[in-house]
PDB file of N, CA and C in Angstrom:
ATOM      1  N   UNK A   1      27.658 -20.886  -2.394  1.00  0.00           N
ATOM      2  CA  UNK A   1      27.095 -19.591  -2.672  1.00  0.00           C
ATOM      3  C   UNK A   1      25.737 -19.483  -1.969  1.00  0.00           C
ATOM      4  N   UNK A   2      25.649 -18.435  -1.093  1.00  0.00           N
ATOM      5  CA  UNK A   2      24.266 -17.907  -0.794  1.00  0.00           C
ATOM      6  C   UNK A   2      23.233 -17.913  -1.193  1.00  0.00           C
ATOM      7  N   UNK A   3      22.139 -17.724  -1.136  1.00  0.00           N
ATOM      8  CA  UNK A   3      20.828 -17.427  -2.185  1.00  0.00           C
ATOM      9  C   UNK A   3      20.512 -16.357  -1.444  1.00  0.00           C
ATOM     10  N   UNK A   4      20.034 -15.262  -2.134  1.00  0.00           N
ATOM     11  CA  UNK A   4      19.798 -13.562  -1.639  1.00  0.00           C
ATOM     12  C   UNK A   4      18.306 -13.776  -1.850  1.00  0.00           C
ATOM     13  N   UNK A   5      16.976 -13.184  -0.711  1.00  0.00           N
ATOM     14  CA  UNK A   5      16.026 -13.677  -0.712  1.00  0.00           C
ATOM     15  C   UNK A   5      15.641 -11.870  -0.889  1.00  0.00           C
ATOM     16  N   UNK A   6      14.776 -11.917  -1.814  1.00  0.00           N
ATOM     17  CA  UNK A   6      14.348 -10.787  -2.066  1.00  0.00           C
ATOM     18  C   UNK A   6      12.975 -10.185  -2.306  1.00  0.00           C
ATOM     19  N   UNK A   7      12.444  -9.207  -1.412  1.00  0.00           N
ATOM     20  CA  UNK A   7      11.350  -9.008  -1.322  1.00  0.00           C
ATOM     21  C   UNK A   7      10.759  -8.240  -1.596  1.00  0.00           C
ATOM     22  N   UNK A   8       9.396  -8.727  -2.718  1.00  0.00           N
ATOM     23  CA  UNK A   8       8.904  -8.051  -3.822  1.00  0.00           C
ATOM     24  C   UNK A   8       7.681  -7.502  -3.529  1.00  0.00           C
ATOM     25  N   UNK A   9       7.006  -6.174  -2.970  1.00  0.00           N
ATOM     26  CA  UNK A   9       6.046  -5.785  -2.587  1.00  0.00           C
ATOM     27  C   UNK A   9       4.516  -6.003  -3.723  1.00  0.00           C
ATOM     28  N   UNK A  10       3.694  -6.313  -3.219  1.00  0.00           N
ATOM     29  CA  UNK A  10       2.008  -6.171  -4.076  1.00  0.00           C
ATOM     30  C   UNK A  10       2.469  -4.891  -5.110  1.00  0.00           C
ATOM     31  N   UNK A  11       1.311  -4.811  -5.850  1.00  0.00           N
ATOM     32  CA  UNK A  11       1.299  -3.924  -6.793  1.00  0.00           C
ATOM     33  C   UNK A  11       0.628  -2.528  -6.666  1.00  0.00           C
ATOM     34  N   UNK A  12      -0.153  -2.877  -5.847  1.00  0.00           N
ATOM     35  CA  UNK A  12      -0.954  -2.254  -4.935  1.00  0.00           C
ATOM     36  C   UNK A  12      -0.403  -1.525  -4.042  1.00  0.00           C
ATOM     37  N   UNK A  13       0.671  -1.546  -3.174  1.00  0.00           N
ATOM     38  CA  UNK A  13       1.462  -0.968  -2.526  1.00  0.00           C
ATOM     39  C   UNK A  13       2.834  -0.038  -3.205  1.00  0.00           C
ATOM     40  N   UNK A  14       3.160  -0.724  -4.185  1.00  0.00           N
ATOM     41  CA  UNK A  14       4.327  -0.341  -4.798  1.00  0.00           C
ATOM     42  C   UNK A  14       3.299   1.622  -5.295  1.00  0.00           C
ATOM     43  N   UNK A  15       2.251   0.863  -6.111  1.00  0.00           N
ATOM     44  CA  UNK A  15       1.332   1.978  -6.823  1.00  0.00           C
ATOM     45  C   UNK A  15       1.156   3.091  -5.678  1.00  0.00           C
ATOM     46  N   UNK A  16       0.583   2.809  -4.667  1.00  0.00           N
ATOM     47  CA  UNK A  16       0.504   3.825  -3.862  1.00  0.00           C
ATOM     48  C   UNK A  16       1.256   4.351  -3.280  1.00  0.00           C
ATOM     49  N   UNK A  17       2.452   3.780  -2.995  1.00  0.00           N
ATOM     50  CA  UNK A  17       3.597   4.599  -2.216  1.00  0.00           C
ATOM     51  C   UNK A  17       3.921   5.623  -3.589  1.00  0.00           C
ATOM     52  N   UNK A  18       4.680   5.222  -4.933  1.00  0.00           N
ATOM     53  CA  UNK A  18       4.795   6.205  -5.925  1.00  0.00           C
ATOM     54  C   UNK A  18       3.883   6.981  -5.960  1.00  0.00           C
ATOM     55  N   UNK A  19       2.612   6.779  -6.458  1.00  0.00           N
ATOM     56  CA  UNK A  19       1.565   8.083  -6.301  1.00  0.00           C
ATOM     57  C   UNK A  19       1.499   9.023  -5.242  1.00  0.00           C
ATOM     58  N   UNK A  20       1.542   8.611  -3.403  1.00  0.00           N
ATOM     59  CA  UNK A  20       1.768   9.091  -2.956  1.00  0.00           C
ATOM     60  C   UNK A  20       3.126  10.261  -2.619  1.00  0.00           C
ATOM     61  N   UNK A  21       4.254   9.841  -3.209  1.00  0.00           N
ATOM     62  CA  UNK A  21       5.582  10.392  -3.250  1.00  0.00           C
ATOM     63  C   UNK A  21       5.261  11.364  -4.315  1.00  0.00           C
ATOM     64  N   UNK A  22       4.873  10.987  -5.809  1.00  0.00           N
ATOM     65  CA  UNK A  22       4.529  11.859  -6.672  1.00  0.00           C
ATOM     66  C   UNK A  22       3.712  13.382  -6.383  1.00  0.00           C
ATOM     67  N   UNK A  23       2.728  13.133  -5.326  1.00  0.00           N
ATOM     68  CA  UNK A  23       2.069  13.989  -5.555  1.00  0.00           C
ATOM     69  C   UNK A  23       2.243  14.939  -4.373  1.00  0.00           C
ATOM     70  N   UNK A  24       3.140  14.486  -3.543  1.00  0.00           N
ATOM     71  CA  UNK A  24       4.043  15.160  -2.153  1.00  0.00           C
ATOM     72  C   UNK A  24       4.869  16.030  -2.453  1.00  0.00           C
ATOM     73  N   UNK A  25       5.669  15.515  -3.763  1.00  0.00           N
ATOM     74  CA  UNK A  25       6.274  16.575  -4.245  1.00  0.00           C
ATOM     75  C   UNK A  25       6.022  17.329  -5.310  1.00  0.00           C
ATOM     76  N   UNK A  26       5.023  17.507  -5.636  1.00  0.00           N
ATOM     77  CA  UNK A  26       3.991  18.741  -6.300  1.00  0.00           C
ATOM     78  C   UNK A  26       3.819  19.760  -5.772  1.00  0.00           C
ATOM     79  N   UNK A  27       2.687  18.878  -4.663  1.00  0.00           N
ATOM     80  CA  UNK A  27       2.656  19.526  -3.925  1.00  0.00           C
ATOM     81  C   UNK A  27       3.781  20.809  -3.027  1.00  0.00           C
ATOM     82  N   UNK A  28       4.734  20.458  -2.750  1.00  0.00           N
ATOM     83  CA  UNK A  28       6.114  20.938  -2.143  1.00  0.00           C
ATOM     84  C   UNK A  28       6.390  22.159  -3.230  1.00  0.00           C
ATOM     85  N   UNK A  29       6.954  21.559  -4.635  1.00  0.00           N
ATOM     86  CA  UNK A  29       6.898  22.371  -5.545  1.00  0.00           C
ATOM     87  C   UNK A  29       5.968  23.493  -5.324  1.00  0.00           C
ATOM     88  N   UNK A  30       4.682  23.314  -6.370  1.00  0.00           N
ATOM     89  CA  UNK A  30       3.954  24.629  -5.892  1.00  0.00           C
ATOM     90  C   UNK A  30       3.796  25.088  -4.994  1.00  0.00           C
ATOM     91  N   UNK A  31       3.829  24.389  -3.772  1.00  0.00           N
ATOM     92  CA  UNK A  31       3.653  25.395  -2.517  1.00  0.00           C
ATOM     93  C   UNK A  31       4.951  26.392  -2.768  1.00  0.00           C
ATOM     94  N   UNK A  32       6.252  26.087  -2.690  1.00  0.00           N
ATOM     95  CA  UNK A  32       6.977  27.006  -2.984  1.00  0.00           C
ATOM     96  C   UNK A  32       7.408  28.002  -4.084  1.00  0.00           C
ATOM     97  N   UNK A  33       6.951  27.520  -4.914  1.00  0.00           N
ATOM     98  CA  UNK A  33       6.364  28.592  -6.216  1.00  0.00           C
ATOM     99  C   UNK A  33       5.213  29.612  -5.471  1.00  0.00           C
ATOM    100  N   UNK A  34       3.892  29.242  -4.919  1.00  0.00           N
ATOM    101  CA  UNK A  34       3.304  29.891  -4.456  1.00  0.00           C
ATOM    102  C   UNK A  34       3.565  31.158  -3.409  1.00  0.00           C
ATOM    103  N   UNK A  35       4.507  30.444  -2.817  1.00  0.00           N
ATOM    104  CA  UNK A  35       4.757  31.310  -1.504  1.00  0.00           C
ATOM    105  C   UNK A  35       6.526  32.374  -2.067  1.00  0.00           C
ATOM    106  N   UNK A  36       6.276  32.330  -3.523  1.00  0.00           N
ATOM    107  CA  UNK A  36       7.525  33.071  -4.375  1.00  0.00           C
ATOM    108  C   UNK A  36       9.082  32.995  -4.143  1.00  0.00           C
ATOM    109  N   UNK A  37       9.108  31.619  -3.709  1.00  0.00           N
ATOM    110  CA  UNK A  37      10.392  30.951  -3.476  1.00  0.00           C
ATOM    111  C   UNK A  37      11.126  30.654  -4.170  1.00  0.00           C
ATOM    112  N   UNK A  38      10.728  29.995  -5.869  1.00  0.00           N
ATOM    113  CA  UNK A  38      11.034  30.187  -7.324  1.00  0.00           C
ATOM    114  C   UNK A  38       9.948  30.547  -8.323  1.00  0.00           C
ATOM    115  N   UNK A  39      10.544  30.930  -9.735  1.00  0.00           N
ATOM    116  CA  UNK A  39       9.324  31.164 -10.269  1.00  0.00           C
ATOM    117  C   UNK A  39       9.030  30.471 -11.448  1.00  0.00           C
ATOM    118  N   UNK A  40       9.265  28.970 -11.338  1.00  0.00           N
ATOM    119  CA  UNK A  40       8.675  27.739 -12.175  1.00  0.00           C
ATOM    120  C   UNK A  40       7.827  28.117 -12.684  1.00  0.00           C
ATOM    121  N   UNK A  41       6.866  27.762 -12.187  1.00  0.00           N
ATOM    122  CA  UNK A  41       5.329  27.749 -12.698  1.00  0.00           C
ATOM    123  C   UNK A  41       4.783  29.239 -12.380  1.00  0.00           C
ATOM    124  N   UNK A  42       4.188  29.793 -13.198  1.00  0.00           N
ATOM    125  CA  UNK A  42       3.233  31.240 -12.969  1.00  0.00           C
ATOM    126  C   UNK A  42       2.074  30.744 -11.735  1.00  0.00           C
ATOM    127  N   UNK A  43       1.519  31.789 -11.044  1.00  0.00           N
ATOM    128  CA  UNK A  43       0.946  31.864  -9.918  1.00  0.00           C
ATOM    129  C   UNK A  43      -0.384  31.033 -10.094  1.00  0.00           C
ATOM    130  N   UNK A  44      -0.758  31.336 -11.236  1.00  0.00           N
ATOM    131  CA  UNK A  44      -2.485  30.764 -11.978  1.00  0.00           C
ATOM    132  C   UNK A  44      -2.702  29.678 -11.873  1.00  0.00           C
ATOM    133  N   UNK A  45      -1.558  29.103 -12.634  1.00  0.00           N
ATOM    134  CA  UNK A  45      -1.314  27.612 -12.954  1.00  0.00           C
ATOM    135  C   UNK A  45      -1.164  27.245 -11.805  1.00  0.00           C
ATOM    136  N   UNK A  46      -0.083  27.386 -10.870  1.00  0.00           N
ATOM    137  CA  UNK A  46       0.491  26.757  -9.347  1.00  0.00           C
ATOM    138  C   UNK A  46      -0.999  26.413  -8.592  1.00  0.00           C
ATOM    139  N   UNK A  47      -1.729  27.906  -8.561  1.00  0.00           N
ATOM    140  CA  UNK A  47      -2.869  27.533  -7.748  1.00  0.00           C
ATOM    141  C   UNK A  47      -3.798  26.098  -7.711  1.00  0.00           C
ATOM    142  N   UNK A  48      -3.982  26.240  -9.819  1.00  0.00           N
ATOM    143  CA  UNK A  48      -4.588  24.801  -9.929  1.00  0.00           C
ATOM    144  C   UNK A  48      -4.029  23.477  -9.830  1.00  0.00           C
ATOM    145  N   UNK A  49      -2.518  23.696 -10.038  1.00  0.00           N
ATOM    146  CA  UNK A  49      -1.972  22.393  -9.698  1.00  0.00           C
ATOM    147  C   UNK A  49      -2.289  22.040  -8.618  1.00  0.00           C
ATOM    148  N   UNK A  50      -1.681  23.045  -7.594  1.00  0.00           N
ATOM    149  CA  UNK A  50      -1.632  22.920  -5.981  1.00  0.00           C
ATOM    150  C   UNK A  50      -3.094  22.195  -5.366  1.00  0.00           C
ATOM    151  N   UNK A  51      -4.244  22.642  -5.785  1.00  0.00           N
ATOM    152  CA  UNK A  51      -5.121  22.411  -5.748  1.00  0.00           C
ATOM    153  C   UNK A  51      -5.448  20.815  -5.850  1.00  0.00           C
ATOM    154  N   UNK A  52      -5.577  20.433  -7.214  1.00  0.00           N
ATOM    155  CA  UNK A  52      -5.690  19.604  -7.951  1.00  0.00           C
ATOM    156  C   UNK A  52      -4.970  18.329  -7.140  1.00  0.00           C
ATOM    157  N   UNK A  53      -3.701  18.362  -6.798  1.00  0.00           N
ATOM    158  CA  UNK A  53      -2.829  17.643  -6.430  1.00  0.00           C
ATOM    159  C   UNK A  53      -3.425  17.094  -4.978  1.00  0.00           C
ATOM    160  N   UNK A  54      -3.772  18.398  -4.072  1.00  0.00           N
ATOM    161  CA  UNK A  54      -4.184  18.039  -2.913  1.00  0.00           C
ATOM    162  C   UNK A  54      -5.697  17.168  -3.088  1.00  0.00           C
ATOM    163  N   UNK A  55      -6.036  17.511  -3.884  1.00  0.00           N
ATOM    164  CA  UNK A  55      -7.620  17.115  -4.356  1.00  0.00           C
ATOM    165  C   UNK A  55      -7.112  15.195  -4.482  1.00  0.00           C
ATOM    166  N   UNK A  56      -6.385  15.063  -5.410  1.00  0.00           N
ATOM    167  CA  UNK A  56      -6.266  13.553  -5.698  1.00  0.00           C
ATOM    168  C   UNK A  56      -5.264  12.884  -4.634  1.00  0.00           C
ATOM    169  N   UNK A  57      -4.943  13.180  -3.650  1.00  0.00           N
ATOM    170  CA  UNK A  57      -4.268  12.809  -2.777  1.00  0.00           C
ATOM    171  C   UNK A  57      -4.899  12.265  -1.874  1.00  0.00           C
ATOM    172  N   UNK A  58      -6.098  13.133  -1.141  1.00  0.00           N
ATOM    173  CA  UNK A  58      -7.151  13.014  -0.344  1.00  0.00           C
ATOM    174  C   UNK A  58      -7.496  11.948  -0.831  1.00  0.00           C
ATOM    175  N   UNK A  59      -7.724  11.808  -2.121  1.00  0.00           N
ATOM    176  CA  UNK A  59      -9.154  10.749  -2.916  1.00  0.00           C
ATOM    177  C   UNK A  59      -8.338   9.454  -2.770  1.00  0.00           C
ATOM    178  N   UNK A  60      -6.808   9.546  -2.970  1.00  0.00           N
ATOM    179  CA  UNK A  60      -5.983   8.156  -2.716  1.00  0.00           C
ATOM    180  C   UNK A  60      -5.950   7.544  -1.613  1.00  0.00           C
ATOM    181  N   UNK A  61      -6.033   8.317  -0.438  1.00  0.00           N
ATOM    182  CA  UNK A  61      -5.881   7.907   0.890  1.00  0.00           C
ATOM    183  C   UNK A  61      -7.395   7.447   1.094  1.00  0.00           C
ATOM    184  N   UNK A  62      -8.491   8.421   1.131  1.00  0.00           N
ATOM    185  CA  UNK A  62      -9.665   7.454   1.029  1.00  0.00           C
ATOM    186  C   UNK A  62      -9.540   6.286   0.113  1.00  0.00           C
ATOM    187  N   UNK A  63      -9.259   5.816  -0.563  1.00  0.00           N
ATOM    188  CA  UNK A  63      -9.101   4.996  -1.597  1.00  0.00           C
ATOM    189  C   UNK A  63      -8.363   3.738  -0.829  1.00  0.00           C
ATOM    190  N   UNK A  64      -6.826   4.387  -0.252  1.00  0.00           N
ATOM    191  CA  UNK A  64      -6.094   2.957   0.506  1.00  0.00           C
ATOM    192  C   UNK A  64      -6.776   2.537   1.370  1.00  0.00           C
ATOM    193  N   UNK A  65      -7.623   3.782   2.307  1.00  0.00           N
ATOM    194  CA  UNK A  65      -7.913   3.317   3.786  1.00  0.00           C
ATOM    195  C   UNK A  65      -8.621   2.583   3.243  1.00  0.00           C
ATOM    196  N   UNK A  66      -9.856   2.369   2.513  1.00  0.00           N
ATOM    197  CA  UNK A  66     -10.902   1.150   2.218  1.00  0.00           C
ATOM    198  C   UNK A  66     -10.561   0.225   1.590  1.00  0.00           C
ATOM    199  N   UNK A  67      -9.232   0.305   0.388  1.00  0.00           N
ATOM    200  CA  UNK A  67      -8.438  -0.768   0.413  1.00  0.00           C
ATOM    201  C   UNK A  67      -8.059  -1.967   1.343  1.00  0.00           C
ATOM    202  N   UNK A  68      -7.269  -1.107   2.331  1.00  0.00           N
ATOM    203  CA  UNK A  68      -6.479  -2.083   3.340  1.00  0.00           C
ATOM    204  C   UNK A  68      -7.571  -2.699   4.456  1.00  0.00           C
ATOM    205  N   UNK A  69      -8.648  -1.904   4.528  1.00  0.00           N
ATOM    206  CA  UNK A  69      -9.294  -2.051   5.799  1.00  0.00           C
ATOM    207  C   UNK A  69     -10.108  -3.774   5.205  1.00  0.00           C
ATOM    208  N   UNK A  70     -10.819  -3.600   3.719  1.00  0.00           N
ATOM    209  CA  UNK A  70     -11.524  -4.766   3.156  1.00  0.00           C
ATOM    210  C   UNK A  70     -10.779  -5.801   2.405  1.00  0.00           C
ATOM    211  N   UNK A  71      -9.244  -5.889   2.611  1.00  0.00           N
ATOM    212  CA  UNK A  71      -8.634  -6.873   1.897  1.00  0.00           C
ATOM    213  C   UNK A  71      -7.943  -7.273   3.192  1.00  0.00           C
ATOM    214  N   UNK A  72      -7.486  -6.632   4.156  1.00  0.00           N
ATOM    215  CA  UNK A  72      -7.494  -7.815   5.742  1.00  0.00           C
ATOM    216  C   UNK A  72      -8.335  -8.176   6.089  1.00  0.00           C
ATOM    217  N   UNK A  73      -9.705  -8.697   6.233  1.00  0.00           N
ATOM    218  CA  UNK A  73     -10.215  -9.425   6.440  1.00  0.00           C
ATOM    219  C   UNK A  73     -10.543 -10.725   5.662  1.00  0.00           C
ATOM    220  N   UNK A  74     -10.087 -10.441   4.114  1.00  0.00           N
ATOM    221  CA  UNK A  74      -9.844 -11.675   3.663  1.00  0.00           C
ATOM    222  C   UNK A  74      -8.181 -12.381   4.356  1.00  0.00           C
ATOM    223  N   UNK A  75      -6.769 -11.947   4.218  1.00  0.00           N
ATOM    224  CA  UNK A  75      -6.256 -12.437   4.835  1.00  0.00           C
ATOM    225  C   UNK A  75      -6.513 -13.104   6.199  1.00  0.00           C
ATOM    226  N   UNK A  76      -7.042 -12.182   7.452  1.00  0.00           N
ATOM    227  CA  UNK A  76      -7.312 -12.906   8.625  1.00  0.00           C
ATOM    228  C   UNK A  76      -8.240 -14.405   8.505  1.00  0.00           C
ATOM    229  N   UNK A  77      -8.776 -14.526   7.508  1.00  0.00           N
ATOM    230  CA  UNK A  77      -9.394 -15.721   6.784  1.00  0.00           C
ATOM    231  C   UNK A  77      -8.918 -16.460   6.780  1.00  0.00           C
ATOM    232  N   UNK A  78      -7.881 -16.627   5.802  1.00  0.00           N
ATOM    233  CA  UNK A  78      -6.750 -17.435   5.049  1.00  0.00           C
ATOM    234  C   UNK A  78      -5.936 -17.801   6.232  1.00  0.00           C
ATOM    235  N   UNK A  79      -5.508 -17.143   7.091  1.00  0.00           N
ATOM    236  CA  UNK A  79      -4.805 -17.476   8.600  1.00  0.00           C
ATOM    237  C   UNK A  79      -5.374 -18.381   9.230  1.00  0.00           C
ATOM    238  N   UNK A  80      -6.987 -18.087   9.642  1.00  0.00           N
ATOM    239  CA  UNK A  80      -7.337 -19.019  10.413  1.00  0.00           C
ATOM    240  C   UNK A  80      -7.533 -20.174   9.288  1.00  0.00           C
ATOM    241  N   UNK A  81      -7.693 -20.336   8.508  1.00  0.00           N
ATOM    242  CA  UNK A  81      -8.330 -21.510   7.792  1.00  0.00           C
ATOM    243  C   UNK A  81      -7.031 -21.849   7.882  1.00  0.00           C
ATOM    244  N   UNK A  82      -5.735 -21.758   8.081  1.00  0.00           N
ATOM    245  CA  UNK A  82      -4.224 -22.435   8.193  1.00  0.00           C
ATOM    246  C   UNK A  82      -3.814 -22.674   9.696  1.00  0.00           C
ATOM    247  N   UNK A  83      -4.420 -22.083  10.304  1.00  0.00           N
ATOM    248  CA  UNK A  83      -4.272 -22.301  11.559  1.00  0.00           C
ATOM    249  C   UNK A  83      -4.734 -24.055  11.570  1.00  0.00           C
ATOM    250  N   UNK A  84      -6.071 -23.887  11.411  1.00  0.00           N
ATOM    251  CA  UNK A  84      -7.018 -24.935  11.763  1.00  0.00           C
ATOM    252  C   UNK A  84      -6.636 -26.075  10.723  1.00  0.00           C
ATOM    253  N   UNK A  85      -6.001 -26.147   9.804  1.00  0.00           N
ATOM    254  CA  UNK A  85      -5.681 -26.947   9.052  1.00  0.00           C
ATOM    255  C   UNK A  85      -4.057 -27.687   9.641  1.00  0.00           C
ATOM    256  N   UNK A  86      -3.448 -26.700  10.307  1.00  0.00           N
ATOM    257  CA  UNK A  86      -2.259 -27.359  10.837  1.00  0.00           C
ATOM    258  C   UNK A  86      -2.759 -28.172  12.152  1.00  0.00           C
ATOM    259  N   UNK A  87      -3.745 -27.572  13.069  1.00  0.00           N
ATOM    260  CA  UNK A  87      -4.752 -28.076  14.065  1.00  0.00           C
ATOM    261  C   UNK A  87      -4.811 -29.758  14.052  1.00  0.00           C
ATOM    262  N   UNK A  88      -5.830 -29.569  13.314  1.00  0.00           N
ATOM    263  CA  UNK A  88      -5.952 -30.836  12.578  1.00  0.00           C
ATOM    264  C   UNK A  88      -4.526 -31.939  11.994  1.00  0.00           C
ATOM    265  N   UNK A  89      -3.619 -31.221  11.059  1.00  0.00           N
ATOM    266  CA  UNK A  89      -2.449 -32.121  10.917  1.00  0.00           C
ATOM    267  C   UNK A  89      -2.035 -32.658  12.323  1.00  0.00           C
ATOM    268  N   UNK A  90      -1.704 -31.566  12.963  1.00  0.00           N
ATOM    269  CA  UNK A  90      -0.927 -32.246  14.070  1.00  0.00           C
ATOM    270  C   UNK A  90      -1.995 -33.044  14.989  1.00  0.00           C
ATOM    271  N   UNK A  91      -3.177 -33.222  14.986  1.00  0.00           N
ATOM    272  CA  UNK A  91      -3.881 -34.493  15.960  1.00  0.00           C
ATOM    273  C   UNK A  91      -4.296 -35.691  15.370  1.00  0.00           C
ATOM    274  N   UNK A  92      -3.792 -35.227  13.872  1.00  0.00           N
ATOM    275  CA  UNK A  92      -3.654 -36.728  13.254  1.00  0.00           C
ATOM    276  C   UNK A  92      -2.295 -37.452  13.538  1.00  0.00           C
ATOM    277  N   UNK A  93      -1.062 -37.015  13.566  1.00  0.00           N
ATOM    278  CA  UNK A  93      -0.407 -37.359  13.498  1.00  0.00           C
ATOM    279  C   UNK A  93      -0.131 -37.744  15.315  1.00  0.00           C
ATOM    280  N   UNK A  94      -0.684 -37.274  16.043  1.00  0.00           N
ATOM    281  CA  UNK A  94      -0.622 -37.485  17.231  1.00  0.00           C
ATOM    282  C   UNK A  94      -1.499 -38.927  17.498  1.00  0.00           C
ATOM    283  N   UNK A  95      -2.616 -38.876  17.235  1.00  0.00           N
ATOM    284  CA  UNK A  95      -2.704 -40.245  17.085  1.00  0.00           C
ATOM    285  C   UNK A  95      -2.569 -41.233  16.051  1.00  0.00           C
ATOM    286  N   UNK A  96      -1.715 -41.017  15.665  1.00  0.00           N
ATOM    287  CA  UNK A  96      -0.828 -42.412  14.448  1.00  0.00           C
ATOM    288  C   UNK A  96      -0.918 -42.294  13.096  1.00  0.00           C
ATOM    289  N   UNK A  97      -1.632 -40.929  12.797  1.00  0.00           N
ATOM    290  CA  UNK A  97      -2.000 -41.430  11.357  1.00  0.00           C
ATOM    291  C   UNK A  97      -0.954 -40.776  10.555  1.00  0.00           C
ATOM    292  N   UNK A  98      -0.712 -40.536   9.727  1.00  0.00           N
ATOM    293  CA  UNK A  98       0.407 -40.449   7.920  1.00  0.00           C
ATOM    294  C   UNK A  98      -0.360 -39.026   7.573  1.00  0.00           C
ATOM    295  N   UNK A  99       0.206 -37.779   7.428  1.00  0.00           N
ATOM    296  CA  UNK A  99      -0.121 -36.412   6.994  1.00  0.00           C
ATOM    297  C   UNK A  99      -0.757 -37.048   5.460  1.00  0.00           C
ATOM    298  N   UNK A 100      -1.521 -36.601   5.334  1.00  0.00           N
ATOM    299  CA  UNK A 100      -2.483 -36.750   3.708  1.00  0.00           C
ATOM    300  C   UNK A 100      -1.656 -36.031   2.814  1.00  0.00           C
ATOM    301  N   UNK A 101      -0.590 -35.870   2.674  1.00  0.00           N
ATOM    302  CA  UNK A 101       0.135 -35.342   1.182  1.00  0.00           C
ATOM    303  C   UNK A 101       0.665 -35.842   0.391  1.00  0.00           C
TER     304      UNK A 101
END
């Protein structure tokens, strides 16, 4: 039997893609309520949703971009410090010595 390898995104990502999807289609919604395509929501309300929605959307994306931009540079970290650690394994073992594990 196989083993099925399955891949489980951050929490952080999972969160923002839903929020982002959530509020895309609000957005969508009232816009077409607005523009009297159905008549869900009364015009008043639509406006502030519509509003509102675009308002916290903006604030999410500022939010990821400084997310993603200050948590890769800790990864690119963690890379090189593995880089240089395999570096090292392999010129020990090149000249004779036993990997330290």
């Amino acid at each position: 039997m196989s083993k099925r390898q399955v891949k489980v995104y951050p929490r952080f990502e999972r969160l923002w893609h839903w929020t982002q999807m959530t509020l895309i289609v609000v957005l969508i919604v009232t816009g077409f309520g607005l523009n009297g395509v159905h008549g869900l929501i009364p015009f008043g309300p639509a406006v502030m949703l519509h509003t509102i929605a675009a308002l916290v959307l903006l604030g999410v994306w500022i939010f990821a971009t400084f997310w993603l931009f200050t948590t890769k540079k800790k990864k690119k970290k963690k890379k090189k410090k593995k880089k240089k650690k395999k570096k090292l394994l392999r010129l020990g073992r090149v000249q004779g010595r036993r990997a330290p594990l």
